[in-house]
N, C-alpha and C. Protein backbone atom coordinates (compact mmCIF):
# COMPACT_ATOMS: atom_id res chain seq x y z
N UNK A 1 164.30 34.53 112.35
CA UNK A 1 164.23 34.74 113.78
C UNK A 1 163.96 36.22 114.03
N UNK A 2 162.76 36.33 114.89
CA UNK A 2 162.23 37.97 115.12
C UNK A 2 163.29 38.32 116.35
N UNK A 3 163.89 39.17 116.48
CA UNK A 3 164.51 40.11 117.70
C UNK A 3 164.66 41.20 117.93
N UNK A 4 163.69 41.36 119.24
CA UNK A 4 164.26 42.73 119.93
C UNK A 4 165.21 43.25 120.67
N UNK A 5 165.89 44.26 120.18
CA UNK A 5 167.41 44.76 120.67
C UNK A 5 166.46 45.97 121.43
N UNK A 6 166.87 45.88 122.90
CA UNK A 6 166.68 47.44 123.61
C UNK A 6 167.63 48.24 123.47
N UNK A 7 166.99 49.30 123.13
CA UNK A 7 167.87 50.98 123.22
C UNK A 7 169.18 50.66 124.19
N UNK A 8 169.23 49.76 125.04
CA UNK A 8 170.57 50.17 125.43
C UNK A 8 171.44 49.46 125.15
N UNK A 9 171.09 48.10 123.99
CA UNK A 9 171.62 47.45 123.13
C UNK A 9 172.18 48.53 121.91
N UNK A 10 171.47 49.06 121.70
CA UNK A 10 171.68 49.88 120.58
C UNK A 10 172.81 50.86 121.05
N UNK A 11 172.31 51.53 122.06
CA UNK A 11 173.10 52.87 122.49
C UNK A 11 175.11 52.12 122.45
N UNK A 12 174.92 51.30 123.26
CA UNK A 12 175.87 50.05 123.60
C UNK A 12 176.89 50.02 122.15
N UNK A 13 176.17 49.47 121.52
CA UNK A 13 176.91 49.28 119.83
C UNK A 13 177.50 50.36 119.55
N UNK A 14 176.96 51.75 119.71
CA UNK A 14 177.49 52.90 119.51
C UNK A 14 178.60 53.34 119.88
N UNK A 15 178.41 53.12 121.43
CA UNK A 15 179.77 53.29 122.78
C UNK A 15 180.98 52.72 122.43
N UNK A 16 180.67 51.25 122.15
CA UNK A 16 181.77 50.43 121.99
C UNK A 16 182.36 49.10 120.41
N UNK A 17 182.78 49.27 119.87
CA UNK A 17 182.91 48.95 118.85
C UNK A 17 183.76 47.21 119.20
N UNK A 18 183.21 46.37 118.64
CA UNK A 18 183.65 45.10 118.60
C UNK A 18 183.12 44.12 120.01
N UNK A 19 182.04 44.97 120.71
CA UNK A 19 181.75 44.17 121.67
C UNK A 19 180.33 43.26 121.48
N UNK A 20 179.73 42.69 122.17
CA UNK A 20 178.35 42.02 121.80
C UNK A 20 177.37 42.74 121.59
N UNK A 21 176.84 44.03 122.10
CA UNK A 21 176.19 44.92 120.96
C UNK A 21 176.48 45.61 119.72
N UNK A 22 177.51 45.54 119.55
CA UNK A 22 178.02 45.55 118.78
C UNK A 22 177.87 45.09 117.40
N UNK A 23 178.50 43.58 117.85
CA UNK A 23 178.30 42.25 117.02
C UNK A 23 176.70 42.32 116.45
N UNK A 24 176.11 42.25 117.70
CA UNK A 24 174.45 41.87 117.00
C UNK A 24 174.18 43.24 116.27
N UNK A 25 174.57 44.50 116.32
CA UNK A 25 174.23 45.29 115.36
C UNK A 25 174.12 44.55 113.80
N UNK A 26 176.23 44.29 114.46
CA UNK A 26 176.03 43.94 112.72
C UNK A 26 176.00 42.93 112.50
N UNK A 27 175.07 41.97 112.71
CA UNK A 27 174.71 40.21 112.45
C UNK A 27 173.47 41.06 112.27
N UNK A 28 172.93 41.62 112.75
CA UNK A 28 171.49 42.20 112.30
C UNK A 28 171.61 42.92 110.76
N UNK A 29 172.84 43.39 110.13
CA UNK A 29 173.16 44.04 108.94
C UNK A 29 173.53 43.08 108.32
N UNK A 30 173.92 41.98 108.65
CA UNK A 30 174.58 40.89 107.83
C UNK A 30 173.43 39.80 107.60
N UNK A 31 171.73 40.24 108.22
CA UNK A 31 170.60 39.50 107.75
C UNK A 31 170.55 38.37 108.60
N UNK A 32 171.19 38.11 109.85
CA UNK A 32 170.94 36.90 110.55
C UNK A 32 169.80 36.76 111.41
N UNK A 33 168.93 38.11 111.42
CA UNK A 33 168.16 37.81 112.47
C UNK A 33 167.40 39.13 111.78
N UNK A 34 165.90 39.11 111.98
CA UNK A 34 164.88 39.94 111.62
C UNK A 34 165.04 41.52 113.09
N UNK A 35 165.18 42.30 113.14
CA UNK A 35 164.83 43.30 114.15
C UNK A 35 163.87 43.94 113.90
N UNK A 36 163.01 44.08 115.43
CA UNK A 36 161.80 44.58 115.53
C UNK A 36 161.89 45.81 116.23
N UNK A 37 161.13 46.52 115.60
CA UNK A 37 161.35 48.07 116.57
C UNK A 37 159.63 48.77 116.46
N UNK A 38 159.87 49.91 116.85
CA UNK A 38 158.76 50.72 116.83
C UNK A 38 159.45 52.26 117.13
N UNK A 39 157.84 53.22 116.98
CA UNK A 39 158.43 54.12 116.25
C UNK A 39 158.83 54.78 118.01
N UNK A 40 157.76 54.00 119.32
CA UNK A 40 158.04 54.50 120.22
C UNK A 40 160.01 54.42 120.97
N UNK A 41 160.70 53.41 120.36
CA UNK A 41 161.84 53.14 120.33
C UNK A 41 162.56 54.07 119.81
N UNK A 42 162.17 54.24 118.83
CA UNK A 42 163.08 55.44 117.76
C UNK A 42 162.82 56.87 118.63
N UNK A 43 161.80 57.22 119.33
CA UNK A 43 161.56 58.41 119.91
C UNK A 43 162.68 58.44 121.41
N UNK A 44 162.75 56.97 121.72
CA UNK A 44 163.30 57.08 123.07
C UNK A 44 164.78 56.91 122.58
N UNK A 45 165.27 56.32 121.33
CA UNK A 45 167.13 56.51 120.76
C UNK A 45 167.40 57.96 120.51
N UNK A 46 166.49 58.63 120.01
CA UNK A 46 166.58 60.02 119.92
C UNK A 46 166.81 60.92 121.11
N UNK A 47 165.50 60.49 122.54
CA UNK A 47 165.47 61.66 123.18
C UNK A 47 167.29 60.97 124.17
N UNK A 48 167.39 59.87 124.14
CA UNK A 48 168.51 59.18 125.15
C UNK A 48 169.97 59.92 124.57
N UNK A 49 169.75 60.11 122.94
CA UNK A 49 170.95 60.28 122.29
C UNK A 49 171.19 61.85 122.48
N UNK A 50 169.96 62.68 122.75
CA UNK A 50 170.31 64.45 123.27
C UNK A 50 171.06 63.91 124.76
N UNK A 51 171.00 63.39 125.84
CA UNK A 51 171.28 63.63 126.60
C UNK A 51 172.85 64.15 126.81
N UNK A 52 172.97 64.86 127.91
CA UNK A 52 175.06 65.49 127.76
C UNK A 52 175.49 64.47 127.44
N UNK A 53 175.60 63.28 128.04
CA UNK A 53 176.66 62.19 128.54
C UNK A 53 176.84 61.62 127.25
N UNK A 54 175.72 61.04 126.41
CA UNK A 54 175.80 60.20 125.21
C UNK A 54 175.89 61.19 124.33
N UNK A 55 175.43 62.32 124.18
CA UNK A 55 175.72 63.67 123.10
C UNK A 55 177.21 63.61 122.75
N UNK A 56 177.99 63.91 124.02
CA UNK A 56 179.16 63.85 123.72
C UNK A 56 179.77 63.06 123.55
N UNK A 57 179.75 61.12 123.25
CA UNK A 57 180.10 60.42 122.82
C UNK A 57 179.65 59.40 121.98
N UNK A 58 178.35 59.84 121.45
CA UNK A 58 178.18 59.45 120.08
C UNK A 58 177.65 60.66 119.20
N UNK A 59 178.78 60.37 117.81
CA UNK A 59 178.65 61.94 117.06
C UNK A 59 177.43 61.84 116.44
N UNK A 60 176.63 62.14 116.14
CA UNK A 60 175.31 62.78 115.56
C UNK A 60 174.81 62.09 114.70
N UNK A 61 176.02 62.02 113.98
CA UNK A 61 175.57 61.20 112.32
C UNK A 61 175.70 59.74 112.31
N UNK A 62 176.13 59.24 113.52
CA UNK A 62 175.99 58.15 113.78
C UNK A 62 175.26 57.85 114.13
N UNK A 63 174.40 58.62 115.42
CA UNK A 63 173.33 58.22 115.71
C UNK A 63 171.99 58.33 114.60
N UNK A 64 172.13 59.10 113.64
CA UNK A 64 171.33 59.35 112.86
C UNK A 64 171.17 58.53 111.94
N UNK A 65 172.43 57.34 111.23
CA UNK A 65 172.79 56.21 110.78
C UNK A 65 171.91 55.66 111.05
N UNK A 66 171.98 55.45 112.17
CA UNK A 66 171.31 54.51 112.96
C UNK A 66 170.13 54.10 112.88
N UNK A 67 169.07 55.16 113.51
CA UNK A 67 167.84 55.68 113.41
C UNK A 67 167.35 55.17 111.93
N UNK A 68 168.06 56.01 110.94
CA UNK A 68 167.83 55.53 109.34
C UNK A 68 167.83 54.17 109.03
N UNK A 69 168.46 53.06 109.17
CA UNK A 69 168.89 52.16 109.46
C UNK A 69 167.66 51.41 109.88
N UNK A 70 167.39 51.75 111.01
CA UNK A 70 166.02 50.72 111.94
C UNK A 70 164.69 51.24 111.56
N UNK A 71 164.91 52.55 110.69
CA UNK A 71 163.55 52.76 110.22
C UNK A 71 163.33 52.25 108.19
N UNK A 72 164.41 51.91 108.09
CA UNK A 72 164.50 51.38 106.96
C UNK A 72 164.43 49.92 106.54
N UNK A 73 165.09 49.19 107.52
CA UNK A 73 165.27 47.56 107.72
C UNK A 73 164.75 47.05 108.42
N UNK A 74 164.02 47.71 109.91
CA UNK A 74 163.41 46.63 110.90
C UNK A 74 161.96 46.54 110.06
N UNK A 75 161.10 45.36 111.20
CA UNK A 75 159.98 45.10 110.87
C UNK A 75 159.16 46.31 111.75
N UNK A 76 158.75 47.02 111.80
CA UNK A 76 157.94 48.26 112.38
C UNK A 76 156.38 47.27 113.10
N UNK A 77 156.39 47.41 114.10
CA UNK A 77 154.93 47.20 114.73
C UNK A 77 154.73 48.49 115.95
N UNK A 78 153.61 49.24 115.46
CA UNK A 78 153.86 50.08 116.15
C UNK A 78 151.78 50.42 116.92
N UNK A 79 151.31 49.50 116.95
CA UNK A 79 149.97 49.25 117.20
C UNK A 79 150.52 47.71 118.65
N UNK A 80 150.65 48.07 119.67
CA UNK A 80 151.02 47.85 120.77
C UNK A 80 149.99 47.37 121.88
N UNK A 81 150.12 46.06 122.23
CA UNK A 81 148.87 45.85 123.54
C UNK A 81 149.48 46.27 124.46
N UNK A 82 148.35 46.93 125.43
CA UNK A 82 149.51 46.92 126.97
C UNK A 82 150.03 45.75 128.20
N UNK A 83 150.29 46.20 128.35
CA UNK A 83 151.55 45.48 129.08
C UNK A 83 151.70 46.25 130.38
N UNK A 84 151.73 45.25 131.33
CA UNK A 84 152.16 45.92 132.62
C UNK A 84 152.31 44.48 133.87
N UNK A 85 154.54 44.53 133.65
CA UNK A 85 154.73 43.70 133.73
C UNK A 85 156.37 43.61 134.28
N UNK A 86 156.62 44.73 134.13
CA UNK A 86 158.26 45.01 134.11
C UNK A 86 158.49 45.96 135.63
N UNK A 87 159.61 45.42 136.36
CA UNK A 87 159.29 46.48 137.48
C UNK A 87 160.04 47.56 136.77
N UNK A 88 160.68 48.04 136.13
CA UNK A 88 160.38 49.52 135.51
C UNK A 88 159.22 49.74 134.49
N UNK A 89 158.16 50.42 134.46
CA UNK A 89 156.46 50.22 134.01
C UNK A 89 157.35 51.23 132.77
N UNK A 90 158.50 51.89 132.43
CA UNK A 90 158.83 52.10 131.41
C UNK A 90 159.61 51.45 130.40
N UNK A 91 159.48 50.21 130.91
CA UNK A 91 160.17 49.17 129.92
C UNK A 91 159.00 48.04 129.59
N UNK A 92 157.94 48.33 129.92
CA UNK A 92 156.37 47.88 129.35
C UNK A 92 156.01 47.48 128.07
N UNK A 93 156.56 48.82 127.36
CA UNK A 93 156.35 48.84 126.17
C UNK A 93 157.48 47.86 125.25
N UNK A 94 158.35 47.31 125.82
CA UNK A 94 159.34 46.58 125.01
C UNK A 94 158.82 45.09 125.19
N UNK A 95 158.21 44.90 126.30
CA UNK A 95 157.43 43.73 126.57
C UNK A 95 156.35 43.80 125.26
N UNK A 96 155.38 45.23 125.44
CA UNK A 96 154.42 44.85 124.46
C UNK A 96 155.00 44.51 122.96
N UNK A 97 156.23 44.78 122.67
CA UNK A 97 156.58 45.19 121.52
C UNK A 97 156.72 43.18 121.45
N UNK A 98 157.03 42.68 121.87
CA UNK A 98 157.74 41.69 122.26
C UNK A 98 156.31 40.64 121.51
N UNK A 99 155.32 40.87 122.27
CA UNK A 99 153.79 40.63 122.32
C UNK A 99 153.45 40.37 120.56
N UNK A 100 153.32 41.92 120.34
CA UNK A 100 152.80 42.34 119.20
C UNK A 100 153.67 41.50 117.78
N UNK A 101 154.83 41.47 118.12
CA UNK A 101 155.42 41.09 116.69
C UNK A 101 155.63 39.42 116.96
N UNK A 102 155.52 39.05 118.11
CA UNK A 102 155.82 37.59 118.20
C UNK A 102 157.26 37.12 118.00
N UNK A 103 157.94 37.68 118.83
CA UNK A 103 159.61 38.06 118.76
C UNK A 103 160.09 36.62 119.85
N UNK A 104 161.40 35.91 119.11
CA UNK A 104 161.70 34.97 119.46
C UNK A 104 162.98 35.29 120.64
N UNK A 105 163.41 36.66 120.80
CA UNK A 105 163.77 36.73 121.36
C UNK A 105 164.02 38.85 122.15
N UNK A 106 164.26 38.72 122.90
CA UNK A 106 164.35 40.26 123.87
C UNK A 106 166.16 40.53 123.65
N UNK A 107 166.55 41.32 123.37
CA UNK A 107 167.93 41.49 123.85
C UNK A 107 168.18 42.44 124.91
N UNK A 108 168.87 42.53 126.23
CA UNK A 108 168.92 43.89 127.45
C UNK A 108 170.16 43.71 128.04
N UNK A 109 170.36 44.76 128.41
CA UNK A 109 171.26 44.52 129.23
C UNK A 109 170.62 44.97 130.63
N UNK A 110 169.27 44.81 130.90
CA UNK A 110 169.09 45.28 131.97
C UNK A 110 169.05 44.13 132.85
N UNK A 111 169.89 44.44 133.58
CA UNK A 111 170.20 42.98 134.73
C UNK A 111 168.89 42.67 135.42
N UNK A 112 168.70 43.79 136.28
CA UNK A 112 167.63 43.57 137.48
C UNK A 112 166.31 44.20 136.94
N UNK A 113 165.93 44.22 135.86
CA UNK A 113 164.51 44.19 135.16
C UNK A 113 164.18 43.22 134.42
N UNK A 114 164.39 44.10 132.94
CA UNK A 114 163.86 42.67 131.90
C UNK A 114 165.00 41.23 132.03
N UNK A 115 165.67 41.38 132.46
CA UNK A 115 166.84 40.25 132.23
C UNK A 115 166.14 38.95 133.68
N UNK A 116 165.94 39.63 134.60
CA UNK A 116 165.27 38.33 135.73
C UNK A 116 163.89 38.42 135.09
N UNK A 117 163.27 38.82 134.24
CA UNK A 117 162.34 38.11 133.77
C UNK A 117 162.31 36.60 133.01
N UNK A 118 163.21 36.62 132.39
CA UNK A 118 164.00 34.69 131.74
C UNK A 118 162.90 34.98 130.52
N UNK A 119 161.60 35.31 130.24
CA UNK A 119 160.94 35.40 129.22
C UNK A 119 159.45 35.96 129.81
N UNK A 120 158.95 36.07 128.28
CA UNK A 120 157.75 37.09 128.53
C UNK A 120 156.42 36.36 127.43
N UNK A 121 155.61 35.39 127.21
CA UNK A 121 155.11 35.09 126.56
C UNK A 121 156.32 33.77 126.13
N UNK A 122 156.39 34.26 124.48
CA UNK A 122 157.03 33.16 124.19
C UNK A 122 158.21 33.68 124.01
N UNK A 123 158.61 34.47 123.95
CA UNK A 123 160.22 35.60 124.25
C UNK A 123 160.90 35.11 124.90
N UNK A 124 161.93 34.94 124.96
CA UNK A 124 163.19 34.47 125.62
C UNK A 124 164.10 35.75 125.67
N UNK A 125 164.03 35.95 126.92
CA UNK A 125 164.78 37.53 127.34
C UNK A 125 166.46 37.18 127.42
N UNK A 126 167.60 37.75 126.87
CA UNK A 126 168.72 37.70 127.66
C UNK A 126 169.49 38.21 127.31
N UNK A 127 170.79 38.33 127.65
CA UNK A 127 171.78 39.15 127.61
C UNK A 127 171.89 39.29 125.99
N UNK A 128 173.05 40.70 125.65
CA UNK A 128 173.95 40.39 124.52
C UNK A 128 174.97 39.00 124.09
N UNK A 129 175.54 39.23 125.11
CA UNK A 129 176.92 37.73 124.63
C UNK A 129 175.91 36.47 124.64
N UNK A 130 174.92 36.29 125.44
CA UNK A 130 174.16 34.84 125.19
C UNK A 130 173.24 35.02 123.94
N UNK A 131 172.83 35.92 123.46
CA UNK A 131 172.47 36.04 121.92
C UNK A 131 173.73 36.24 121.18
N UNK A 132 174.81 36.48 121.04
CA UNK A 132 175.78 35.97 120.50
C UNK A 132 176.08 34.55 120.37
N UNK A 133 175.55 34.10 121.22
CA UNK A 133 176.13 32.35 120.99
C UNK A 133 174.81 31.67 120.81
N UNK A 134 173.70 32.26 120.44
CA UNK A 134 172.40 31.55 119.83
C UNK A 134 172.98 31.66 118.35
N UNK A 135 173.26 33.07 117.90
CA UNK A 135 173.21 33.47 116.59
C UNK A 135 174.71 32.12 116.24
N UNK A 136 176.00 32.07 116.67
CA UNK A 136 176.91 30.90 116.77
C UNK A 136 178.00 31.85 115.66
């Protein structure tokens, strides 16, 4: 099963330990599900992870874990169609990403963007805890 986790899935796992981003971090380490990323993802965990707010609550080397991690284990597609489709036109690219690798599923927590989309192609967009109870 292909899945995309958004950055604020990710960021999420970081914040909080034992919650549903969390979990799918590590069901994604425990091989239950393929993750798809790109390198434009990795640029936006980076520039999100300087910011004050998350600087000061995720330490460095965690985030850097991390990074290592998704550039080591995901499936990388980083040759992208466009997309213009999301009412934030900067969450486009997670659609295309979506596109490009043929991903069975989106993970967000973005309520009032990608999440009222319900799906994108053949993507099935939705929360963390409801990909918790696909994975079972």
């Amino acid at each position: 099963m292909r899945v995309v986790l958004d950055t604020n899935v990710l960021l999420s796992a970081l914040l909080a330990r034992s919650t549903p981003p969390d979990q799918l971090y590590e069901a994604w380490h425990d091989g239950k599900f393929d993750l798809i990323s790109c390198e434009q993802q990795i640029d936006e965990f980076r520039r999100v992870t300087r910011q004050p707010f998350f600087h000061a609550r995720i330490p460095r080397g965690e985030a850097g874990a991390m990074v290592n991690a998704i550039r080591e284990r995901s499936r990388q597609f980083n040759r992208l169609p466009k997309v213009r489709r999301s009412a934030d036109p900067d969450d486009d690219w997670l659609l295309a990403l979506c596109e490009a690798s043929i991903a069975d599923y989106l993970v967000t927590g973005d309520k009032s963007g990608l999440l009222a989309l319900e799906r994108h192609g053949t993507t099935r967009i939705v929360a963390p805890a409801e990909m918790i109870k696909v994975l079972g």
